[in-house]
PDB file of N, CA and C in Angstrom:
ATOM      1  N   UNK A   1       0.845  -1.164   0.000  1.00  0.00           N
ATOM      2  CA  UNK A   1       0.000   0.000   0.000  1.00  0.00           C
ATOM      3  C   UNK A   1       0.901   1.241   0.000  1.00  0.00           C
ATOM      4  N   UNK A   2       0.206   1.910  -1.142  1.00  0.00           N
ATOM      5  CA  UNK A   2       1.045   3.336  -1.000  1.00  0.00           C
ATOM      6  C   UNK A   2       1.020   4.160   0.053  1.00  0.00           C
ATOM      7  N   UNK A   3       1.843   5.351   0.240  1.00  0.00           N
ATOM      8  CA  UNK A   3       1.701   6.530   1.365  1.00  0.00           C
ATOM      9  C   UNK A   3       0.921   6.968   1.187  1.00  0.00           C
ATOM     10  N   UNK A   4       0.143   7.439   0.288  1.00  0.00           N
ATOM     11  CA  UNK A   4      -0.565   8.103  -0.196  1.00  0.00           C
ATOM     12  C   UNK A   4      -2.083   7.690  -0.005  1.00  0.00           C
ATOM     13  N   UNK A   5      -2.005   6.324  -0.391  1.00  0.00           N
ATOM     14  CA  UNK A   5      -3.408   5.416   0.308  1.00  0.00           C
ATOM     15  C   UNK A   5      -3.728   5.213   1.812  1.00  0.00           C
ATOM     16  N   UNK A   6      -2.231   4.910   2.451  1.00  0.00           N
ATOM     17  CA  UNK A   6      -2.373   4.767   3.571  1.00  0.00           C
ATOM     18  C   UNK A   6      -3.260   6.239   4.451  1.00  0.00           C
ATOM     19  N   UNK A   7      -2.485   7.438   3.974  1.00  0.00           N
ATOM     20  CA  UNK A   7      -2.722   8.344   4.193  1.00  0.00           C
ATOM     21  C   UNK A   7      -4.203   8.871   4.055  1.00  0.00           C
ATOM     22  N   UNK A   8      -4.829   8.102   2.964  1.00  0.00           N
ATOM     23  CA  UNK A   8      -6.393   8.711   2.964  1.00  0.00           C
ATOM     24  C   UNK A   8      -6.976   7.950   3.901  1.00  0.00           C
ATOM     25  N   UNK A   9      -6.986   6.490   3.862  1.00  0.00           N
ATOM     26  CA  UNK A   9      -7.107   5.771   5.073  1.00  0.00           C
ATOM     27  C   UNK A   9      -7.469   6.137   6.437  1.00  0.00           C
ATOM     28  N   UNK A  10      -6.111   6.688   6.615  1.00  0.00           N
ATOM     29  CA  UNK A  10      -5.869   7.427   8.081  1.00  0.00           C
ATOM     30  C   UNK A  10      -7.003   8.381   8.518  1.00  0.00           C
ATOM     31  N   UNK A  11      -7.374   9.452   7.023  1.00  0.00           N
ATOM     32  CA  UNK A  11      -8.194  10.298   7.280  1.00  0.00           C
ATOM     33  C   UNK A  11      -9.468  10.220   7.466  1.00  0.00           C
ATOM     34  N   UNK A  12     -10.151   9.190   6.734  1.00  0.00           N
ATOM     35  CA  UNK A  12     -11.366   8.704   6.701  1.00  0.00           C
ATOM     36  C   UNK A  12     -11.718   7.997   8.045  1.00  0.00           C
ATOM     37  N   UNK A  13     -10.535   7.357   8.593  1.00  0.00           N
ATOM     38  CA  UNK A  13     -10.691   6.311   9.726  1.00  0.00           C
ATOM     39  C   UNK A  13     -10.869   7.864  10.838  1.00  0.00           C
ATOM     40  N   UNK A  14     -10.059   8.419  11.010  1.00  0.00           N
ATOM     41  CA  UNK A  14     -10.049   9.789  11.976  1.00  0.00           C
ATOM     42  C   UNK A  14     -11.303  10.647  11.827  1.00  0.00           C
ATOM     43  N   UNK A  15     -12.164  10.571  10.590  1.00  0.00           N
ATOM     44  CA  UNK A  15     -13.290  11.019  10.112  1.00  0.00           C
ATOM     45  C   UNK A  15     -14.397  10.171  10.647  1.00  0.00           C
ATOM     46  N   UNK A  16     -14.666   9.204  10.761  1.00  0.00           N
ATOM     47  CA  UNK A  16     -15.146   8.338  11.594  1.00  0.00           C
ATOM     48  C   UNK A  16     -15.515   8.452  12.671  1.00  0.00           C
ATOM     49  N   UNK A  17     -14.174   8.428  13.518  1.00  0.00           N
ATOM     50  CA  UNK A  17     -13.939   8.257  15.096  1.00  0.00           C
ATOM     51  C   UNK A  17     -14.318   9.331  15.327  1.00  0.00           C
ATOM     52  N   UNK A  18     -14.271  10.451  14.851  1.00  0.00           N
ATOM     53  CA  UNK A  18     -15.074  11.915  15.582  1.00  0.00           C
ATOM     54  C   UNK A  18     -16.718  12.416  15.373  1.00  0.00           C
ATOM     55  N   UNK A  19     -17.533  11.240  14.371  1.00  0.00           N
ATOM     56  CA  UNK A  19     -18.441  11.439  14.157  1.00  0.00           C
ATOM     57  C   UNK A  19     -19.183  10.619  15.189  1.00  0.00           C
ATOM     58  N   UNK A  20     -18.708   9.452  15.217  1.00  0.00           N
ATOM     59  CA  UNK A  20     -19.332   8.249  15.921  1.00  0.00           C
ATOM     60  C   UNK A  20     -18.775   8.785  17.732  1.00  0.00           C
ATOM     61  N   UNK A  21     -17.381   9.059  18.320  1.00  0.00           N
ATOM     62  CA  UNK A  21     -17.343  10.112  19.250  1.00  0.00           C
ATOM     63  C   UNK A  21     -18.904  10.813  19.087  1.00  0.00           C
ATOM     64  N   UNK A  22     -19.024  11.665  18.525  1.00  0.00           N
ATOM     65  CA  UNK A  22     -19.899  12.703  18.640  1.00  0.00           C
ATOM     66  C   UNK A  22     -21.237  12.190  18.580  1.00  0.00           C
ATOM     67  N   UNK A  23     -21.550  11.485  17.748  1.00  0.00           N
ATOM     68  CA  UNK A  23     -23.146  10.495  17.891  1.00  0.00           C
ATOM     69  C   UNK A  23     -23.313   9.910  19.353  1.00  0.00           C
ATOM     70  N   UNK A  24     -22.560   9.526  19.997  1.00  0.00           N
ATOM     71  CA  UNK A  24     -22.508   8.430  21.289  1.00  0.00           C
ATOM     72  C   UNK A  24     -22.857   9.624  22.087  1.00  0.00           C
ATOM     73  N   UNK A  25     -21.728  10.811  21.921  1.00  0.00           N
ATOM     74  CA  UNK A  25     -22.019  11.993  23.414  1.00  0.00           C
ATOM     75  C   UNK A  25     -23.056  12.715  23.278  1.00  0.00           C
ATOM     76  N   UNK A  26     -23.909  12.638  21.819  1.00  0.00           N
ATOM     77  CA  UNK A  26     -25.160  13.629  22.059  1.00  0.00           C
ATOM     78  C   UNK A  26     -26.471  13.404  21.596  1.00  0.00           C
ATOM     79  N   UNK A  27     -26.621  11.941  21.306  1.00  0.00           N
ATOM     80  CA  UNK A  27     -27.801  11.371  21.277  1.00  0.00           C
ATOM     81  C   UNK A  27     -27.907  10.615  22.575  1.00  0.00           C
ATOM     82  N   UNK A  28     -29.175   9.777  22.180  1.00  0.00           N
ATOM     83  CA  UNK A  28     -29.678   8.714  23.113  1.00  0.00           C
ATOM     84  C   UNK A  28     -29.752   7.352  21.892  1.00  0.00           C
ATOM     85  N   UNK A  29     -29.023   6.507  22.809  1.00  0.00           N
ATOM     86  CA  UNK A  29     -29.199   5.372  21.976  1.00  0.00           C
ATOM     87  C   UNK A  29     -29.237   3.823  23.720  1.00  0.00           C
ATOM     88  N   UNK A  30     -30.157   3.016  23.294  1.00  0.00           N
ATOM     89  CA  UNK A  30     -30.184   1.809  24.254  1.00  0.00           C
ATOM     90  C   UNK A  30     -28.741   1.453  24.537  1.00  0.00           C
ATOM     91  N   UNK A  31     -28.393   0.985  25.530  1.00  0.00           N
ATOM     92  CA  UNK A  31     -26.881   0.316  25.798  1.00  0.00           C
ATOM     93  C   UNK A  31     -26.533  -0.341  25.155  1.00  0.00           C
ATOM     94  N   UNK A  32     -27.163  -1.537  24.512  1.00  0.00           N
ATOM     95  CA  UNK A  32     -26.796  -2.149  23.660  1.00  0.00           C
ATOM     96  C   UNK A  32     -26.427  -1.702  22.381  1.00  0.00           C
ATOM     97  N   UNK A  33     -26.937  -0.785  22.217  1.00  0.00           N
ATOM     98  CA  UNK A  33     -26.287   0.274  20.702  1.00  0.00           C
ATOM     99  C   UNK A  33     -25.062   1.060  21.297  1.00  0.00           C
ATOM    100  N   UNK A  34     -25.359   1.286  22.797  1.00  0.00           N
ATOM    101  CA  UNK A  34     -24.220   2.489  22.995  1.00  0.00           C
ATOM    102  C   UNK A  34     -22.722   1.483  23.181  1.00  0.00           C
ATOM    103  N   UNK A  35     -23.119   0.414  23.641  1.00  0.00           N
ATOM    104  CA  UNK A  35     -21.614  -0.741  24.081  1.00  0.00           C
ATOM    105  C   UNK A  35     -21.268  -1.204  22.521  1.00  0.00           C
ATOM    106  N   UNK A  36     -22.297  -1.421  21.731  1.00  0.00           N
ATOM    107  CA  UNK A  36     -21.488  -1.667  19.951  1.00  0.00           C
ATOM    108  C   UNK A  36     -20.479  -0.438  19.740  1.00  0.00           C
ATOM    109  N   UNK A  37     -21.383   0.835  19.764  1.00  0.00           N
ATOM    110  CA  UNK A  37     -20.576   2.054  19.005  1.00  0.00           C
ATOM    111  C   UNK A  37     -18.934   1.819  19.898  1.00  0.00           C
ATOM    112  N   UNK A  38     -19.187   1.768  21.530  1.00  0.00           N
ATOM    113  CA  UNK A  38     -18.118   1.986  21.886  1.00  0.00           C
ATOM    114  C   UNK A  38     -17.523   0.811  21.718  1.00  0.00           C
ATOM    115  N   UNK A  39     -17.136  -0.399  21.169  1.00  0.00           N
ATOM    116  CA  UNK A  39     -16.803  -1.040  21.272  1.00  0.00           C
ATOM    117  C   UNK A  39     -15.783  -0.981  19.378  1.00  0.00           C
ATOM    118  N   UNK A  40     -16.887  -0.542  18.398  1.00  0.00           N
ATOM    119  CA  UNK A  40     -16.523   0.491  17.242  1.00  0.00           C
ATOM    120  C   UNK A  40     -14.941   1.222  17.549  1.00  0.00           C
ATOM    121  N   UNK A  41     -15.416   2.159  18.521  1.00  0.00           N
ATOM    122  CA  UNK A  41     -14.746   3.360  18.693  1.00  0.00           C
ATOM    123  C   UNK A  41     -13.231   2.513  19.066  1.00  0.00           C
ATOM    124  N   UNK A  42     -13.369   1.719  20.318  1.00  0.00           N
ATOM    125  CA  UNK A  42     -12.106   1.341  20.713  1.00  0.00           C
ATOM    126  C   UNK A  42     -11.013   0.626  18.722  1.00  0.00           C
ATOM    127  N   UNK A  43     -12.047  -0.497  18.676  1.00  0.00           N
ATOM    128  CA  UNK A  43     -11.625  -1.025  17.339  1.00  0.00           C
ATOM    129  C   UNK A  43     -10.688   0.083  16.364  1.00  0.00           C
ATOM    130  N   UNK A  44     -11.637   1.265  15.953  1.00  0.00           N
ATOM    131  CA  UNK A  44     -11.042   2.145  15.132  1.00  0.00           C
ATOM    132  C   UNK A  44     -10.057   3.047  15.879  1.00  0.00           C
ATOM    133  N   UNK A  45     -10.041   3.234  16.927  1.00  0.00           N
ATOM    134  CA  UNK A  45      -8.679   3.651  17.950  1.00  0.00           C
ATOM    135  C   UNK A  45      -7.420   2.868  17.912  1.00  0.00           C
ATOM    136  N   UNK A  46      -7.474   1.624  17.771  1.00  0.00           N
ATOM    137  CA  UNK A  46      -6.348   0.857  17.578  1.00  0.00           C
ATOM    138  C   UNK A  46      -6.095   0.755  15.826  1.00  0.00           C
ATOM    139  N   UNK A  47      -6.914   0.434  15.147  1.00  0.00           N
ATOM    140  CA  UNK A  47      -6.139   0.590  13.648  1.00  0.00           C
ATOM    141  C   UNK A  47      -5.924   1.773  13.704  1.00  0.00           C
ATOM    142  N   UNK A  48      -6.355   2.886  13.590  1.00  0.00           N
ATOM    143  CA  UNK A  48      -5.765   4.634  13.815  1.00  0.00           C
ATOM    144  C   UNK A  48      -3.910   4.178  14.280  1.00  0.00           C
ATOM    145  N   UNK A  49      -4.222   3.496  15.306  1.00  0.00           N
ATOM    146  CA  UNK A  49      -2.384   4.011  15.669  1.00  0.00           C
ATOM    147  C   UNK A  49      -1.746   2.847  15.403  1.00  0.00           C
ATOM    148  N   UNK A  50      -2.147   1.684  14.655  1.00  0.00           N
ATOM    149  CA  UNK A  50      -1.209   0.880  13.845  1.00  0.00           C
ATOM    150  C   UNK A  50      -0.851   1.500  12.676  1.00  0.00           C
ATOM    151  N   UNK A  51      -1.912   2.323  12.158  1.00  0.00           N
ATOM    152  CA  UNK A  51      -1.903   2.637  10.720  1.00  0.00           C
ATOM    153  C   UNK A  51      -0.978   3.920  10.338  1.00  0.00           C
ATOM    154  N   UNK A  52      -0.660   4.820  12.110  1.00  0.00           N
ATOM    155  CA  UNK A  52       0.027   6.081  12.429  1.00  0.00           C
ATOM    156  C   UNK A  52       1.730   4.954  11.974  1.00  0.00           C
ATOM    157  N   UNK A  53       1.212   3.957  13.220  1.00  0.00           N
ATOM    158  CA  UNK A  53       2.632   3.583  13.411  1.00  0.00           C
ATOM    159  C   UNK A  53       3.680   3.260  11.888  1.00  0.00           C
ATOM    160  N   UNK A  54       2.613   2.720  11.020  1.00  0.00           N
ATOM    161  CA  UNK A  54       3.025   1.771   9.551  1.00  0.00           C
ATOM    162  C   UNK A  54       3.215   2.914   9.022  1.00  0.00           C
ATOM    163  N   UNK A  55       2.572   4.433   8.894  1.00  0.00           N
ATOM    164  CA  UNK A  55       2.884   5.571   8.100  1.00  0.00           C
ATOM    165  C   UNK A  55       4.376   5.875   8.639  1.00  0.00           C
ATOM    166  N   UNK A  56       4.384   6.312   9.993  1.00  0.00           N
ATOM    167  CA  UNK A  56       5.502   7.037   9.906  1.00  0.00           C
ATOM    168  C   UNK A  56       6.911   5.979   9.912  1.00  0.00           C
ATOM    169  N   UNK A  57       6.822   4.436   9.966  1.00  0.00           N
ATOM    170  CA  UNK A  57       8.214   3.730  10.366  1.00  0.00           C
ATOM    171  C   UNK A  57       8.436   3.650   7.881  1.00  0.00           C
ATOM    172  N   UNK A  58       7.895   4.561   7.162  1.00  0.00           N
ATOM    173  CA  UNK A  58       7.711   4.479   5.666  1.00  0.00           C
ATOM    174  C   UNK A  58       9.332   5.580   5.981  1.00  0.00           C
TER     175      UNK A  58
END
């Protein structure tokens, strides 16, 4: 994968995590929706900083 791919990647994934962040803190959703999203959130928190880590060791 290119830098360049990786790099949109990164952004879309970071595009994500601040929407779904932001859906969880200002709606209402049942626990069971709210423990998926956060469970989402953690998921896309860890590829985020594998995907930091694989960009910058380029």
């Amino acid at each position: 994968m290119s830098t360049e791919e990786l790099t949109k990647i990164i952004a879309v994934k970071q595009m994500d995590l601040e929407e779904c962040e932001q859906e969880l803190n200002n709606r209402y959703y049942p626990s069971v929706v709210r423990i998926a999203m956060m469970n989402y959130i953690g998921n896309l928190q860890e590829q985020l900083e594998t995907d930091t880590k694989a960009l910058q060791n380029r």
